[in-house]
Protein backbone atom coordinates (compact mmCIF):
# COMPACT_ATOMS: atom_id res chain seq x y z
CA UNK A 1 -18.09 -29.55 -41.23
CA UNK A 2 -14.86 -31.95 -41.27
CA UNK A 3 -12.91 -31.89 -38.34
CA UNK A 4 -9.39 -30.81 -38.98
CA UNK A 5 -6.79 -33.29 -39.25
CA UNK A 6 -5.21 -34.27 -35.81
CA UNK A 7 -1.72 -33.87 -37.21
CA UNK A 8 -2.51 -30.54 -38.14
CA UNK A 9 -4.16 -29.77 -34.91
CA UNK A 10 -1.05 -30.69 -32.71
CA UNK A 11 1.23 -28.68 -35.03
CA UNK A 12 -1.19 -25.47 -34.75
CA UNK A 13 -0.79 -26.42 -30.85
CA UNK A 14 2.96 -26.79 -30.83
CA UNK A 15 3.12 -23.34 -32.74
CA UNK A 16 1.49 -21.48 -30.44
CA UNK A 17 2.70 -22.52 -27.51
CA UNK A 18 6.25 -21.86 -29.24
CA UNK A 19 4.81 -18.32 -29.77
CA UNK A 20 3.26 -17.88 -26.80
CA UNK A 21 -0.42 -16.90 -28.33
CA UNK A 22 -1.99 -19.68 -26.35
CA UNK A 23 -1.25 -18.37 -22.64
CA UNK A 24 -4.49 -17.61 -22.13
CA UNK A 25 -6.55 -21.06 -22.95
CA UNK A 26 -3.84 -23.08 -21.34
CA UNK A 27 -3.45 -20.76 -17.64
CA UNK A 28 -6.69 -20.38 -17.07
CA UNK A 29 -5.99 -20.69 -13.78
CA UNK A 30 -4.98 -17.58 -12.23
CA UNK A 31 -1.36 -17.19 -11.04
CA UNK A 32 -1.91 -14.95 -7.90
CA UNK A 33 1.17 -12.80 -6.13
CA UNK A 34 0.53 -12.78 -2.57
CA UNK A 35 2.08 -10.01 -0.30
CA UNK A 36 3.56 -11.87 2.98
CA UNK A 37 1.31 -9.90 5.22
CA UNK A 38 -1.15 -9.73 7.68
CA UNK A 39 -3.16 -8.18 5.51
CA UNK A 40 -3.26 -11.28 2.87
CA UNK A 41 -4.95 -13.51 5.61
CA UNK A 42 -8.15 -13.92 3.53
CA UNK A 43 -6.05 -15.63 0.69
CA UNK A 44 -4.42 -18.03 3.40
CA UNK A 45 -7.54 -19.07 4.74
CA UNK A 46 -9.15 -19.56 1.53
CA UNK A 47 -5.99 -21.88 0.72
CA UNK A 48 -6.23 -24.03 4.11
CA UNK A 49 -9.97 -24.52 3.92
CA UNK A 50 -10.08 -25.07 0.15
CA UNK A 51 -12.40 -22.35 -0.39
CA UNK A 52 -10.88 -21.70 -4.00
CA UNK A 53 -11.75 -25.23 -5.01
CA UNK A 54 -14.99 -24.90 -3.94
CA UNK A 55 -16.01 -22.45 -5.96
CA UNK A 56 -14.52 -24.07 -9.08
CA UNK A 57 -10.77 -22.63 -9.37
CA UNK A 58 -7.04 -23.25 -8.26
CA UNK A 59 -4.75 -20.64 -8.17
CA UNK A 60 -1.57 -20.79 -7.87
CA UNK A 61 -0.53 -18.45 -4.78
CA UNK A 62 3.36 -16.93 -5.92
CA UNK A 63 4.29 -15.11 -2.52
CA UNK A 64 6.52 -12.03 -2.52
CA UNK A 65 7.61 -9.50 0.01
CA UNK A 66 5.52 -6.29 -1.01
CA UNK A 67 2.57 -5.23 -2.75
CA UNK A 68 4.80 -3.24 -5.30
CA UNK A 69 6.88 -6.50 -6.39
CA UNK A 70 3.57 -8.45 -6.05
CA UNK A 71 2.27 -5.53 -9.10
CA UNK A 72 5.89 -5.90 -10.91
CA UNK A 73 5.34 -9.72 -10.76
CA UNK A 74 1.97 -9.19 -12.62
CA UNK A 75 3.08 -6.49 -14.50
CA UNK A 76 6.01 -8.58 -15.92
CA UNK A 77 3.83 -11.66 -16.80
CA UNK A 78 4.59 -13.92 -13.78
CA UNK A 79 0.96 -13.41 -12.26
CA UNK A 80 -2.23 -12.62 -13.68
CA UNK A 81 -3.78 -11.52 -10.47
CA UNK A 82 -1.74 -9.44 -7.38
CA UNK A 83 -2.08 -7.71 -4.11
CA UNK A 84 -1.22 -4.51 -2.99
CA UNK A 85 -1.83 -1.44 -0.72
CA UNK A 86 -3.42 1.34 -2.74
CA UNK A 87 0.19 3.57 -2.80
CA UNK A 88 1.40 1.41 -5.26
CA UNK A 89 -0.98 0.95 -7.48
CA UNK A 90 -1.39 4.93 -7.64
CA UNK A 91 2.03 4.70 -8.93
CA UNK A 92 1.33 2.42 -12.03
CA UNK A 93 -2.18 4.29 -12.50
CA UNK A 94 0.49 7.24 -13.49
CA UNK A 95 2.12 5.20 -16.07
CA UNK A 96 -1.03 3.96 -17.52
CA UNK A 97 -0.17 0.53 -16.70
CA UNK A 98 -2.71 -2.20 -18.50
CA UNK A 99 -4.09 -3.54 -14.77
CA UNK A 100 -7.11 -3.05 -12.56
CA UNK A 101 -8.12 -2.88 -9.15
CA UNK A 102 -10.95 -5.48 -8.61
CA UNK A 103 -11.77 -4.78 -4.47
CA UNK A 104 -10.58 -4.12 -1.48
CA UNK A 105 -10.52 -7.01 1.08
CA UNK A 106 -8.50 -5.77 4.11
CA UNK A 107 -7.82 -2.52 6.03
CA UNK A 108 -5.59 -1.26 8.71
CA UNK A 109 -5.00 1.53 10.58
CA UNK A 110 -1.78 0.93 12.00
CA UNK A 111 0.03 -1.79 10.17
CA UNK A 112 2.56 0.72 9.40
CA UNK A 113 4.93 0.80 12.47
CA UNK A 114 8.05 4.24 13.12
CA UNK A 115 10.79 2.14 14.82
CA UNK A 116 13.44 4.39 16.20
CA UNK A 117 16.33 3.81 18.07
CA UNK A 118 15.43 5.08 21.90
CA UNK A 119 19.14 6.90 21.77
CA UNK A 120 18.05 9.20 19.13
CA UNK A 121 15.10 10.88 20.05
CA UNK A 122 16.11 11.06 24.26
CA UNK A 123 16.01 15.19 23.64
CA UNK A 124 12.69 14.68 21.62
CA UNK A 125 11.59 13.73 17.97
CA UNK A 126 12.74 16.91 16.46
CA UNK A 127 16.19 15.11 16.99
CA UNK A 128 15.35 12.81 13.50
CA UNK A 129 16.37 15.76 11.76
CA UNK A 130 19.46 14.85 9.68
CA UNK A 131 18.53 11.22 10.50
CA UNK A 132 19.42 8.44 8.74
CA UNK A 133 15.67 6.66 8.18
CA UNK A 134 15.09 3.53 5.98
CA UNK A 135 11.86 3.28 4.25
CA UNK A 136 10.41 1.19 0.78
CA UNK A 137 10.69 3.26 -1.59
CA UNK A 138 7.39 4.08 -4.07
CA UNK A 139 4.99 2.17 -1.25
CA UNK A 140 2.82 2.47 1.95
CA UNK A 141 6.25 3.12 3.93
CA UNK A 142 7.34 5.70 1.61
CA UNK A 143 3.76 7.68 2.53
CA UNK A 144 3.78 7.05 5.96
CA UNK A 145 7.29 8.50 6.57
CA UNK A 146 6.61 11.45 4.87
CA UNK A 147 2.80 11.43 6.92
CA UNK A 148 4.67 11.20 10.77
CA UNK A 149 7.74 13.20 10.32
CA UNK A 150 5.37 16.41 8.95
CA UNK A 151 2.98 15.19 11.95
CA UNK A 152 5.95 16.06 14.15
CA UNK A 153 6.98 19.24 12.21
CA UNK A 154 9.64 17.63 11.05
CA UNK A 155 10.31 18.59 6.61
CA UNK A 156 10.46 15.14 5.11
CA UNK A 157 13.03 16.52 2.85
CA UNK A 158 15.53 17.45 5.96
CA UNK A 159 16.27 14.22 6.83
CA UNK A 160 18.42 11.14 5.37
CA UNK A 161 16.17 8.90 3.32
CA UNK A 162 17.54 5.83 3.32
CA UNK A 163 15.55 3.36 0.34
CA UNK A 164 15.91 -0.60 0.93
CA UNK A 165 14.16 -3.95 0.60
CA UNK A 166 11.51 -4.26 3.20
CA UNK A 167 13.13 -7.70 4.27
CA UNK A 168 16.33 -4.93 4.89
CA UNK A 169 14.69 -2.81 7.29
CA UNK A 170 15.29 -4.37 10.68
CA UNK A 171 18.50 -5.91 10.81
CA UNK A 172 19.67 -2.33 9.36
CA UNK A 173 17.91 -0.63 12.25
CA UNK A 174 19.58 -3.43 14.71
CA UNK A 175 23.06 -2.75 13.16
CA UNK A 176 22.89 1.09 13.29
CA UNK A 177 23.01 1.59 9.70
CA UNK A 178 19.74 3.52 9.92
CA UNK A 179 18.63 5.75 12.74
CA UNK A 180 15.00 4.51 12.04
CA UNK A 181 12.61 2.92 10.16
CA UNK A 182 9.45 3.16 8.41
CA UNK A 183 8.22 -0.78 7.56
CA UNK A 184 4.55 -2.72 7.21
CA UNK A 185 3.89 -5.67 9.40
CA UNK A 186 5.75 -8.58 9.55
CA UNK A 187 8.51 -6.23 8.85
CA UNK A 188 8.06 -3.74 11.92
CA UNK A 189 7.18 -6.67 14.63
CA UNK A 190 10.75 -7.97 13.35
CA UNK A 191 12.58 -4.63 13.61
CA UNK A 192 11.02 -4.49 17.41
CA UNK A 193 11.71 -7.76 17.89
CA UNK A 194 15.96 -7.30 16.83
CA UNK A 195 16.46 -4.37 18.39
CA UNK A 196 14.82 -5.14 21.53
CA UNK A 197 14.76 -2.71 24.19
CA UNK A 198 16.63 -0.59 22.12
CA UNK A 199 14.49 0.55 19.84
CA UNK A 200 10.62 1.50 20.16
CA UNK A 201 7.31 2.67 18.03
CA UNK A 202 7.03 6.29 17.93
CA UNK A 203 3.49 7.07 18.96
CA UNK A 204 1.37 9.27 16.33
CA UNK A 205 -2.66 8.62 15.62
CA UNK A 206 -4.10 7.01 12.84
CA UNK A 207 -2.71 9.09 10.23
CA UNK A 208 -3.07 6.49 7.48
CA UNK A 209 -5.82 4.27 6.71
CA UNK A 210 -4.40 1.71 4.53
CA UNK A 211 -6.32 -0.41 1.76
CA UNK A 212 -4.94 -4.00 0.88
CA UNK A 213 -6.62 -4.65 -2.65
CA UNK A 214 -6.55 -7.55 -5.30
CA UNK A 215 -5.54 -6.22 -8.82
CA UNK A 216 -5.91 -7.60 -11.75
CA UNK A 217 -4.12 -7.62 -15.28
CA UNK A 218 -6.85 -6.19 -17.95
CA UNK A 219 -6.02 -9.05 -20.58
CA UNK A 220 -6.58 -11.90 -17.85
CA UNK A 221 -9.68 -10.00 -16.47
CA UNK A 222 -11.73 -9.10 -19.69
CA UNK A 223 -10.80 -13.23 -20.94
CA UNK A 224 -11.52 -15.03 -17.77
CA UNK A 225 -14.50 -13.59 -15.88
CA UNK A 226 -15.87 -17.04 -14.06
CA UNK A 227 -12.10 -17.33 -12.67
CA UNK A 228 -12.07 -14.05 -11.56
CA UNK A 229 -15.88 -14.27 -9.20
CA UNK A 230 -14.62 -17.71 -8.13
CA UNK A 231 -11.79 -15.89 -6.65
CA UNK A 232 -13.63 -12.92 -5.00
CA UNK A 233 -16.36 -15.44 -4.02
CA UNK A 234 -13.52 -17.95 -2.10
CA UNK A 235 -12.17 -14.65 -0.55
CA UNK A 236 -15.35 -13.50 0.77
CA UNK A 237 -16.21 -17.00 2.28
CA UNK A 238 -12.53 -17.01 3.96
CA UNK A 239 -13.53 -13.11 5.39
CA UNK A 240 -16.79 -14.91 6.82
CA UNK A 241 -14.21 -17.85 8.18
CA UNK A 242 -12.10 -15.72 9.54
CA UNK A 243 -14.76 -13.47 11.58
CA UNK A 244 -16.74 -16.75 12.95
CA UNK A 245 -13.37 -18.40 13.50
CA UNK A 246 -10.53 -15.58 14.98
CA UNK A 247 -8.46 -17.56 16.73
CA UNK A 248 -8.02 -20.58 14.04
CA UNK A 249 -7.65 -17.28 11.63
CA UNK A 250 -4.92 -16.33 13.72
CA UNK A 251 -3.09 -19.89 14.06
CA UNK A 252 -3.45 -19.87 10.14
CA UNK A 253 -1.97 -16.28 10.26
CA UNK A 254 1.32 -17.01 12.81
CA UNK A 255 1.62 -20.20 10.45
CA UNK A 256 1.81 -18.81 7.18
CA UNK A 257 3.39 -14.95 7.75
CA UNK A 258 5.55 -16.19 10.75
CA UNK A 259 4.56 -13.75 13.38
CA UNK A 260 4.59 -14.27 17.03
CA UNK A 261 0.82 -15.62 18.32
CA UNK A 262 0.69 -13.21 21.32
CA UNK A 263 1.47 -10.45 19.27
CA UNK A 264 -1.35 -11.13 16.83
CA UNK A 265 -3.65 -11.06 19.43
CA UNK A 266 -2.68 -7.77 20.56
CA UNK A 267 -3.27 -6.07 17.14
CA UNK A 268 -5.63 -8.30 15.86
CA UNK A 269 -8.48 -5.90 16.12
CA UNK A 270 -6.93 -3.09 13.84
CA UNK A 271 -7.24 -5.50 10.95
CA UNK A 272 -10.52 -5.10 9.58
CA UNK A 273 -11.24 -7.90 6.76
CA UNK A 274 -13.93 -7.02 4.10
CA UNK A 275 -14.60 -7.21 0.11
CA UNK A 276 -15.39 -3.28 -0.44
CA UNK A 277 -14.64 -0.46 -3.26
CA UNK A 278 -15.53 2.44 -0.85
CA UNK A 279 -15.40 5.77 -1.90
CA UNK A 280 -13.22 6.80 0.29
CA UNK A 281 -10.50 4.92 -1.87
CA UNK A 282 -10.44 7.29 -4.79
CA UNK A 283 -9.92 9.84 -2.15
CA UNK A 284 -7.07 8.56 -0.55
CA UNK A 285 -5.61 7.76 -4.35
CA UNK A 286 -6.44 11.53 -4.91
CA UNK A 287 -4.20 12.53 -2.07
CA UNK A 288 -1.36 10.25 -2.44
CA UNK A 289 -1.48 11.60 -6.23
CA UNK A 290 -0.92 14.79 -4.86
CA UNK A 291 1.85 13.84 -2.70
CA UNK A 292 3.89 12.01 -5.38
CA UNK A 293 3.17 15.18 -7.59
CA UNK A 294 4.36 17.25 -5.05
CA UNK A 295 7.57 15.44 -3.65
CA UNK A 296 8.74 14.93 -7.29
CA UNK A 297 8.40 11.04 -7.50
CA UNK A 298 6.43 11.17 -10.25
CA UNK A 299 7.07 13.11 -13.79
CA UNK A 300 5.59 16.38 -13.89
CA UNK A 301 5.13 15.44 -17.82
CA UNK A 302 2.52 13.06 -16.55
CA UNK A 303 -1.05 14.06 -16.58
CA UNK A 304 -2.85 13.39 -13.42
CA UNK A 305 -4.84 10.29 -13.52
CA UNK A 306 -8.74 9.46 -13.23
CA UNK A 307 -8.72 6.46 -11.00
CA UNK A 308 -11.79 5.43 -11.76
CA UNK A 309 -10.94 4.38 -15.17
CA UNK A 310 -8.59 1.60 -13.53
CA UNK A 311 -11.11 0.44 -11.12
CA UNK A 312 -14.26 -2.21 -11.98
CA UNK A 313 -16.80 -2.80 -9.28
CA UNK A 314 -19.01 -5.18 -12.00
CA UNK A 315 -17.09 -8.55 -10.13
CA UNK A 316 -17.58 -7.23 -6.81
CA UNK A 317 -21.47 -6.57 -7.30
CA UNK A 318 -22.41 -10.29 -8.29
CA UNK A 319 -20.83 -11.02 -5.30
CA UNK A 320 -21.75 -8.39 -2.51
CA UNK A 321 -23.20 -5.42 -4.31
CA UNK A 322 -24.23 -3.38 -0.82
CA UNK A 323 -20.21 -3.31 -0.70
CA UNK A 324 -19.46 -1.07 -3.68
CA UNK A 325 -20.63 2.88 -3.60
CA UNK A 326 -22.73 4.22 -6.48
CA UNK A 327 -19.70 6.20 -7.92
CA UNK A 328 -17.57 2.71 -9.28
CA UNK A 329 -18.52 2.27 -13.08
């Protein structure tokens, strides 16, 4: 067969490229948005100890401030690849959104910190009512408002919601412009760390076990399977770095998310780092469904999703198949 002409191949070239059809052959190489979290420590390591290389790939790691504009990033084209708690990907699984969730590799218990402003609550909690309380809208701190104040009796609808930025949250609280806030790590050791002896954590238990998972956009996913197990296979040789290794893990972490060291070491055990797809995932997507359904933040024109049609285990059992219950397709 003759090859084609080389003139005719470097048009073809130019002329896709111009049209964008050959995005795929060209970016192989997955464009991954990283939350600036605690919770992303995994991908950190795996970048300072070139795990990623080893295991024949080279992302490119596009930090942003929250798993929702880490999804919006992929969603929009600017990553193939993103991470996120599980509240907001339950809130593109409602809009049918083309993307994937591929594992979990971190959870948390309390990386969701209530900072309130001592003043306000001297003649008890009940006294948030009418409050003015910032939160991220659609995500994790959205849920876990809603979770504490009904923990405390208090009708999430009765007080002040007050939606910013995450980055927002604690110079607002420091300024007075809300009487509270509800914000992920670094974003709560910051509001803590502004306000001072001012302000201080409202104590609850563990109402909210939160997943940190790596999602995936279906076109890059179904086109690019040895990327995608290089990726979950760096990951899971950072997890085994970071449990042999804690306090280099932790150096990496103050580094990189630009938290204080001491304070890492106190909560560093309520960070529990491991590729899974747990069962108990679909039921915490279940409830949250329920709660969006029920608090009006999602159409009620919208039918109510099956989850498990936007989860695929089949990457996660080449790599650590004990990890994944029977129930993922």
């Amino acid at each position: 067969m003759p090859k084609p002409h080389p003139f005719r191949r470097i048009f073809t070239m130019l002329f896709c490229a111009l049209a964008g059809l050959c995005s795929i052959a060209w970016s192989s190489e997955p464009r991954i948005a990283v939350s600036k979290s605690p919770l992303s420590l995994p991908f950190y390591v795996a970048r300072e100890k070139n795990l990623f290389a080893r295991h024949k790939v080279q992302p490119a790691l596009v930090e942003c401030l929250g798993g929702s504009r880490c999804i919006k990033e992929m969603i929009e084209g600017r990553a193939d690849m993103a991470t996120a708690s599980e509240l907001p990907f339950m809130f593109e699984v409602f809009e049918g959104r083309p993307i994937t969730l591929i594992a979990t590799f971190a959870t948390n218990k309390d990386d969701m910190k209530f900072v309130v402003r001592k003043e306000i609550i001297k003649g008890g909690v009940k006294a948030l009512v009418g409050k003015r309380i910032g939160f991220v809208n659609k995500t994790a701190s959205h849920y876990y408002k809603d979770l504490l104040l009904l923990y405390y009796g208090i009708d999430p609808q009765s007080i002040v919601a007050v939606p910013m930025l995450p980055e927002a949250l604690a110079m607002a609280l420091s300024k007075g412009e809300v009487d509270a806030v509800s914000a992920w790590e670094p974003w709560g050791y910051a509001a803590r760390g502004l306000g001072g002896n001012t302000v201080t954590v409202l104590d609850s238990p563990k109402l909210y076990s939160q997943t940190f998972n790596l999602l995936a956009n279906n076109n890059y996913r179904l086109t690019q399977l040895r990327k995608m197990t290089g990726v979950l296979a760096a990951l899971d040789e950072a997890i085994q770095f970071i449990k042999k290794n804690p306090a280099e893990a932790r150096q990496i972490l103050a580094r990189d998310v630009g938290m204080d060291p001491e304070t890492i070491k106190v909560v560093w055990s309520d960070y529990q780092f491991e590729l899974t797809l747990q069962q108990s995932l679909v039921t915490t997507l279940q409830g949250q469904a329920r709660w969006a359904r029920g608090e009006g933040h999602v159409s009620q024109s919208l039918a109510d999703p099956e989850f498990l049609h936007f989860i695929d285990s089949s990457l996660l059992r080449k790599i650590r198949p004990n990890a994944v219950d029977f129930v993922y397709p």
